[in-house]
C-alpha atoms as a PDB file:
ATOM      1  CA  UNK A   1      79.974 138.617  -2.832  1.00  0.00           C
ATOM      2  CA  UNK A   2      78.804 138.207  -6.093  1.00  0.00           C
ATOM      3  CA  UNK A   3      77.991 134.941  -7.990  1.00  0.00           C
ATOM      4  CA  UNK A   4      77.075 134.203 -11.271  1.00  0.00           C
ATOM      5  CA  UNK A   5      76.300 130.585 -11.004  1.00  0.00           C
ATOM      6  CA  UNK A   6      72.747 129.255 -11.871  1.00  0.00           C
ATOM      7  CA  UNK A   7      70.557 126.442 -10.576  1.00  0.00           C
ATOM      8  CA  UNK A   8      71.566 123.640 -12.387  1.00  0.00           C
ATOM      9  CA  UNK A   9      68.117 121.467 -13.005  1.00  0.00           C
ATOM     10  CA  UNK A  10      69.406 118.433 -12.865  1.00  0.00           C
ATOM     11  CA  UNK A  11      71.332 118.663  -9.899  1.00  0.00           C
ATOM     12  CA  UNK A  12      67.771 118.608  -8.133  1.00  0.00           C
ATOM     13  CA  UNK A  13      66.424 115.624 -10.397  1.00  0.00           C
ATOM     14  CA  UNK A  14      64.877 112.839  -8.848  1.00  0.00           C
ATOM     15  CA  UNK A  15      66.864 109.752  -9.380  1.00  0.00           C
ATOM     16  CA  UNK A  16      65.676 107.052 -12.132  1.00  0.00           C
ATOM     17  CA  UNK A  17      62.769 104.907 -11.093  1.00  0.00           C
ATOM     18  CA  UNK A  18      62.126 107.385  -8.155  1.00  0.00           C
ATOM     19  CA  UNK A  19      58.296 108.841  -8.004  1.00  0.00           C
ATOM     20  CA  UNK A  20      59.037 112.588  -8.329  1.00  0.00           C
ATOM     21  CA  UNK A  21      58.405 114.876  -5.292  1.00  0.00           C
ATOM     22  CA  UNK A  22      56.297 118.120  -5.646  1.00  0.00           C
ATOM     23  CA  UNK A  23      59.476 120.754  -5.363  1.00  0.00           C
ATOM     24  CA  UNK A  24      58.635 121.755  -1.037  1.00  0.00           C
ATOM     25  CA  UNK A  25      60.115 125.297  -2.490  1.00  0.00           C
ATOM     26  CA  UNK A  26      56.914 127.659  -2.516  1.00  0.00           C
ATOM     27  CA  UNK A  27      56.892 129.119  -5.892  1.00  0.00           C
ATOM     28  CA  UNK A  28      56.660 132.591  -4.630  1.00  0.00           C
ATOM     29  CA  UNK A  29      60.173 132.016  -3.083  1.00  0.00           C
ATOM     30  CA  UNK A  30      61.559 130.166  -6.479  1.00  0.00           C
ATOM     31  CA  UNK A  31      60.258 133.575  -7.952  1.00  0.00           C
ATOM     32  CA  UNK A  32      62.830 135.073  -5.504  1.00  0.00           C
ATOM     33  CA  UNK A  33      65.635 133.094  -6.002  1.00  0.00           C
ATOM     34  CA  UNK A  34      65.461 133.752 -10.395  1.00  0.00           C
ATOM     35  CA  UNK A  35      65.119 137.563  -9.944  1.00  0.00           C
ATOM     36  CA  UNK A  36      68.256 136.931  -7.657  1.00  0.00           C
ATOM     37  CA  UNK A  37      69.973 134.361 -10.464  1.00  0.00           C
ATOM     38  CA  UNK A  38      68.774 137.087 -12.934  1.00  0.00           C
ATOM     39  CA  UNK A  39      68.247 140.492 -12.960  1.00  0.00           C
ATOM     40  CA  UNK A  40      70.363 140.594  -9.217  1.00  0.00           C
ATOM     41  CA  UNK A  41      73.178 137.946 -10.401  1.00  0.00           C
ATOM     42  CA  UNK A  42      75.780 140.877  -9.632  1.00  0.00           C
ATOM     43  CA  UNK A  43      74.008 142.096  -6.669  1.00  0.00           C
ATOM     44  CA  UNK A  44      74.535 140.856  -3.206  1.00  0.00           C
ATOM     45  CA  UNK A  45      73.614 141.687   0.363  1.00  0.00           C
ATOM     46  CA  UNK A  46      74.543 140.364   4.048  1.00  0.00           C
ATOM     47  CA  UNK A  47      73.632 136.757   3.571  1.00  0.00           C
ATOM     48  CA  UNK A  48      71.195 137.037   0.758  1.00  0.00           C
ATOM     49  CA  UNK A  49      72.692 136.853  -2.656  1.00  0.00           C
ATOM     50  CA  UNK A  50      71.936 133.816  -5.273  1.00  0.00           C
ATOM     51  CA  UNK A  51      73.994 131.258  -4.383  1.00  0.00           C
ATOM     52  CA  UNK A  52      72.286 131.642  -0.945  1.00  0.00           C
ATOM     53  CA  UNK A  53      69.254 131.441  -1.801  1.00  0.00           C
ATOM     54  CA  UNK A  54      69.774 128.558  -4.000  1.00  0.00           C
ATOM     55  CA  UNK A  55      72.040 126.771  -1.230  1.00  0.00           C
ATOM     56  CA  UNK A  56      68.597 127.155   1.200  1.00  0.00           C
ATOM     57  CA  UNK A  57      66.515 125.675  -1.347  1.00  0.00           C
ATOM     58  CA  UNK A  58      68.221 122.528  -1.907  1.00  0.00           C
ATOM     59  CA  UNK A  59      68.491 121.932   2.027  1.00  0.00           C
ATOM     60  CA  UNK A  60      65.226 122.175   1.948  1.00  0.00           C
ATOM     61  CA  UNK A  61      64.352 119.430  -1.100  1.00  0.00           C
ATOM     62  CA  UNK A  62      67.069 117.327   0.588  1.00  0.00           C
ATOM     63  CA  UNK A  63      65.004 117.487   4.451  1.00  0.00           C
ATOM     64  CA  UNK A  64      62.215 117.253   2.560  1.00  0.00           C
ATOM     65  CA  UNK A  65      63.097 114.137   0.985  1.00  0.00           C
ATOM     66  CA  UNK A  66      64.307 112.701   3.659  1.00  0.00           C
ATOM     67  CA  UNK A  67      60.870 113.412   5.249  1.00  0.00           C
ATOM     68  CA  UNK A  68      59.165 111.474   2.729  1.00  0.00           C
ATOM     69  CA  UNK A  69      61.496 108.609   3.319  1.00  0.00           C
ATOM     70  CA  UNK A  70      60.610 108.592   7.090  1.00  0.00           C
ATOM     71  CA  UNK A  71      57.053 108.978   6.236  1.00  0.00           C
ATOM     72  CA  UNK A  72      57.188 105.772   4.086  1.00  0.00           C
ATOM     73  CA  UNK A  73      58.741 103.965   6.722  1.00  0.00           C
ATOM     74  CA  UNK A  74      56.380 105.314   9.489  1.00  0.00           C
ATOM     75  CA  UNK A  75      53.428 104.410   7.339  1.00  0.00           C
ATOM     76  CA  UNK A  76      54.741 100.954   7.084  1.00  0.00           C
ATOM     77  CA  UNK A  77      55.077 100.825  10.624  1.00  0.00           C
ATOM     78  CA  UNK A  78      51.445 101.860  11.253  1.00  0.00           C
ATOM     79  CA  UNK A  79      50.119  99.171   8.565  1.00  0.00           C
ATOM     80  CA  UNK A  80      52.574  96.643  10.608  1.00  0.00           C
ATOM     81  CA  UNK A  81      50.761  97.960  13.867  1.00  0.00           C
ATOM     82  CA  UNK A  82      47.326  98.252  12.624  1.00  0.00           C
ATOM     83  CA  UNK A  83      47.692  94.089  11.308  1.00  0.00           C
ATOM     84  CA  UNK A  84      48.977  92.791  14.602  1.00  0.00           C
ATOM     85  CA  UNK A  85      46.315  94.824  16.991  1.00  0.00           C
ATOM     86  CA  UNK A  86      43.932  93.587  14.073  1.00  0.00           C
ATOM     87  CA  UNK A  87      45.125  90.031  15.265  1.00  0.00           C
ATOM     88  CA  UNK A  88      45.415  90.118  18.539  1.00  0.00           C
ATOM     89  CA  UNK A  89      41.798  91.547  18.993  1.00  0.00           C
ATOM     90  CA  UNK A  90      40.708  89.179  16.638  1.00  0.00           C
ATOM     91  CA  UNK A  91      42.536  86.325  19.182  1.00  0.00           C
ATOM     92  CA  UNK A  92      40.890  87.746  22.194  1.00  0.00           C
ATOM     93  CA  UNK A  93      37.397  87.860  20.819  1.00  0.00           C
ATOM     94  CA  UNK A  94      37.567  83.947  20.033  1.00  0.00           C
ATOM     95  CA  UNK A  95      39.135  83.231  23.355  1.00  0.00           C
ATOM     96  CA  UNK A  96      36.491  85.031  25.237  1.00  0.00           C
ATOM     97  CA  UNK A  97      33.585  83.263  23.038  1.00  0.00           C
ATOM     98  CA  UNK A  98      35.806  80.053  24.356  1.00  0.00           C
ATOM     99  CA  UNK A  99      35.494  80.796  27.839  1.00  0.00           C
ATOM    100  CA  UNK A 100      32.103  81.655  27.753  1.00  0.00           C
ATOM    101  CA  UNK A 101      31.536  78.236  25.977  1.00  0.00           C
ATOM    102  CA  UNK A 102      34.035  76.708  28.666  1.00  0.00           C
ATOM    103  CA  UNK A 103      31.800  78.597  31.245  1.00  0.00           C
ATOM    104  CA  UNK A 104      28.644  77.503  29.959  1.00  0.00           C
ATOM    105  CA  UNK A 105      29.692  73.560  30.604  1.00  0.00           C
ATOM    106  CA  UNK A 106      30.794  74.171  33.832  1.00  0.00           C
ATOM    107  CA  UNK A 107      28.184  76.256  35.503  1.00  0.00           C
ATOM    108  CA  UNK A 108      29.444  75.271  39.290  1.00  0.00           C
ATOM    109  CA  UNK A 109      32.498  77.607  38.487  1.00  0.00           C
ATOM    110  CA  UNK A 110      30.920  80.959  39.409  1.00  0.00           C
ATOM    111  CA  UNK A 111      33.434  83.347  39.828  1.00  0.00           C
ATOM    112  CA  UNK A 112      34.553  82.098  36.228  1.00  0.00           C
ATOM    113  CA  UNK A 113      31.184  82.954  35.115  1.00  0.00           C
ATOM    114  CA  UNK A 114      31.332  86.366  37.146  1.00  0.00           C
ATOM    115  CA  UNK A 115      34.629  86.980  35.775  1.00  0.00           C
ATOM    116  CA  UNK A 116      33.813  86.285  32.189  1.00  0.00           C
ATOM    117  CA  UNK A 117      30.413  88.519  32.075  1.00  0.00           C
ATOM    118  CA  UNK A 118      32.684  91.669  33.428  1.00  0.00           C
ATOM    119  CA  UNK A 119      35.195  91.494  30.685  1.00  0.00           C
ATOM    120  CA  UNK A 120      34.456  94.320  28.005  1.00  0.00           C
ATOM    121  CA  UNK A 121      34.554  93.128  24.730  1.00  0.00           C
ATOM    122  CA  UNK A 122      37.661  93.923  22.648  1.00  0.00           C
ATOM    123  CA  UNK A 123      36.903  97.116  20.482  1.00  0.00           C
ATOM    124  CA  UNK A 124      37.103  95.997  16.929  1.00  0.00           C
ATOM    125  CA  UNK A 125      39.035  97.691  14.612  1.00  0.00           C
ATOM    126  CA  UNK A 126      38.670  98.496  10.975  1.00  0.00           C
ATOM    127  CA  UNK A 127      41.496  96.145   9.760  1.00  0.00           C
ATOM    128  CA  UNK A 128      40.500  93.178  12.317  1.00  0.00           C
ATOM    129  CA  UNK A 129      36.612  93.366  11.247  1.00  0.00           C
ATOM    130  CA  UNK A 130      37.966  92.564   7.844  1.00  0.00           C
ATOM    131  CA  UNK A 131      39.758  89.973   9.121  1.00  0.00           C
ATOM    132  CA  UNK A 132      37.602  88.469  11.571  1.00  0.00           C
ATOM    133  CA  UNK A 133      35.293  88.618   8.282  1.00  0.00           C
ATOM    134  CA  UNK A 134      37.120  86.858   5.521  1.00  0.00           C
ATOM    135  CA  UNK A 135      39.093  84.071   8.824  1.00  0.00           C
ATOM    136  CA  UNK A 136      35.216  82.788   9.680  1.00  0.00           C
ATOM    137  CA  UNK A 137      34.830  79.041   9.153  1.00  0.00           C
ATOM    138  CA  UNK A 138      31.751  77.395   7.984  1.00  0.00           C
ATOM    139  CA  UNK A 139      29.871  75.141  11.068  1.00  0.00           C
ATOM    140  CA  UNK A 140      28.302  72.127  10.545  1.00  0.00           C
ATOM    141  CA  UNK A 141      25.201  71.849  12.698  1.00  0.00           C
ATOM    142  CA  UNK A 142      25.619  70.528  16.511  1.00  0.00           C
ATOM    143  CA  UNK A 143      23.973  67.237  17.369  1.00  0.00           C
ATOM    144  CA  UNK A 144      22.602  68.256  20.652  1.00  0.00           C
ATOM    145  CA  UNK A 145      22.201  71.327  22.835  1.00  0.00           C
ATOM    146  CA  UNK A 146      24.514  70.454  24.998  1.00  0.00           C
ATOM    147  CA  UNK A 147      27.987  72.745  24.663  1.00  0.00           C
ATOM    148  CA  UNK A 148      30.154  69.601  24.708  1.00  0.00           C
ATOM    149  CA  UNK A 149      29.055  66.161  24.260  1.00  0.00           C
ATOM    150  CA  UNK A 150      30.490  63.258  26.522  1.00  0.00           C
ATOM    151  CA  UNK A 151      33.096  61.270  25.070  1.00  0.00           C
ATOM    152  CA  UNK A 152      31.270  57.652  23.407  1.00  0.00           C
ATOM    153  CA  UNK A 153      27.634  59.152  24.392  1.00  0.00           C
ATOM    154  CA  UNK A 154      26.741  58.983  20.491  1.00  0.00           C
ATOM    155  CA  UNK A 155      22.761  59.981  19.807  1.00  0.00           C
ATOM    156  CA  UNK A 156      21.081  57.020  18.754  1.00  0.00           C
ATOM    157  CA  UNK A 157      19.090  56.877  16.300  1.00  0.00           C
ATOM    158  CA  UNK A 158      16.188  53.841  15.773  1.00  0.00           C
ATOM    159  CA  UNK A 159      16.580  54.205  12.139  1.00  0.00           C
ATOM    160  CA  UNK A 160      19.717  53.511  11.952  1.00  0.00           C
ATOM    161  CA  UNK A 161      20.050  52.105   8.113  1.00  0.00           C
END
């Protein structure tokens, strides 16, 4: 079959507003495709004439669109997954500094102790040292060296104004 039809550029134009995408067609292969819209417009073998060539090409730009489409989503995905492990580890790192405080004030509770000091610390992870960065809160100094102090046991102080 023969076919004189050629590529028509905008049928492959990226639609307004759209960031355009490299053309996925390797160039030696567009070179193909013109010498067949060209100088072999009249000429066609089994399967490989112009129009199949071009038909090939724009399945390709259309999978490889939609690739780039996944991509975005699977990158938003990842960013989705990286903030929530961020969190989470972040979580886990304060409630373990808890129960060691916890643990500290109640040093008849052993196996608490024991089972505190075996727990690995939670690995920290690019986006949750960030965050465990910018969440900290100031401290104001403690009063006494005691982890908690006893409800109405207030230092006093003999000059007291």
């Amino acid at each position: 079959m023969t076919s004189s039809k050629k590529l028509d550029p905008a049928a492959t134009a990226e639609p307004a507003g759209a960031a355009p995408i490299e053309d996925p067609v390797p160039a030696e292969v567009r070179a193909v495709i013109e010498l067949f819209a060209t100088q072999l417009a009249n000429v066609s073998f089994p399967d490989v004439d112009a129009a199949a060539l071009r038909r090939q090409a724009e399945e390709l730009r259309v999978h490889a669109k939609e690739v780039a489409r996944v991509h975005e989503v699977l990158d938003a995905a990842l960013a989705s997954f990286v903030t929530r492990l961020a969190t989470l580890t972040d979580t886990a790192t304060r409630a373990v500094a808890y129960a060691r405080i916890y643990s500290v004030a109640h040093p008849d509770q052993h196996a608490l102790a024991t089972a505190i000091a075996a727990l690995a610390p939670p690995a920290e992870t690019a986006a949750g040292a960030a965050t465990t960065r910018t969440r900290r809160r100031s401290r104001t100094p403690r009063r006494s060296e005691e982890p908690y102090e006893r409800v109405g046991s207030r230092p006093h102080h003999d000059d007291a104004v």
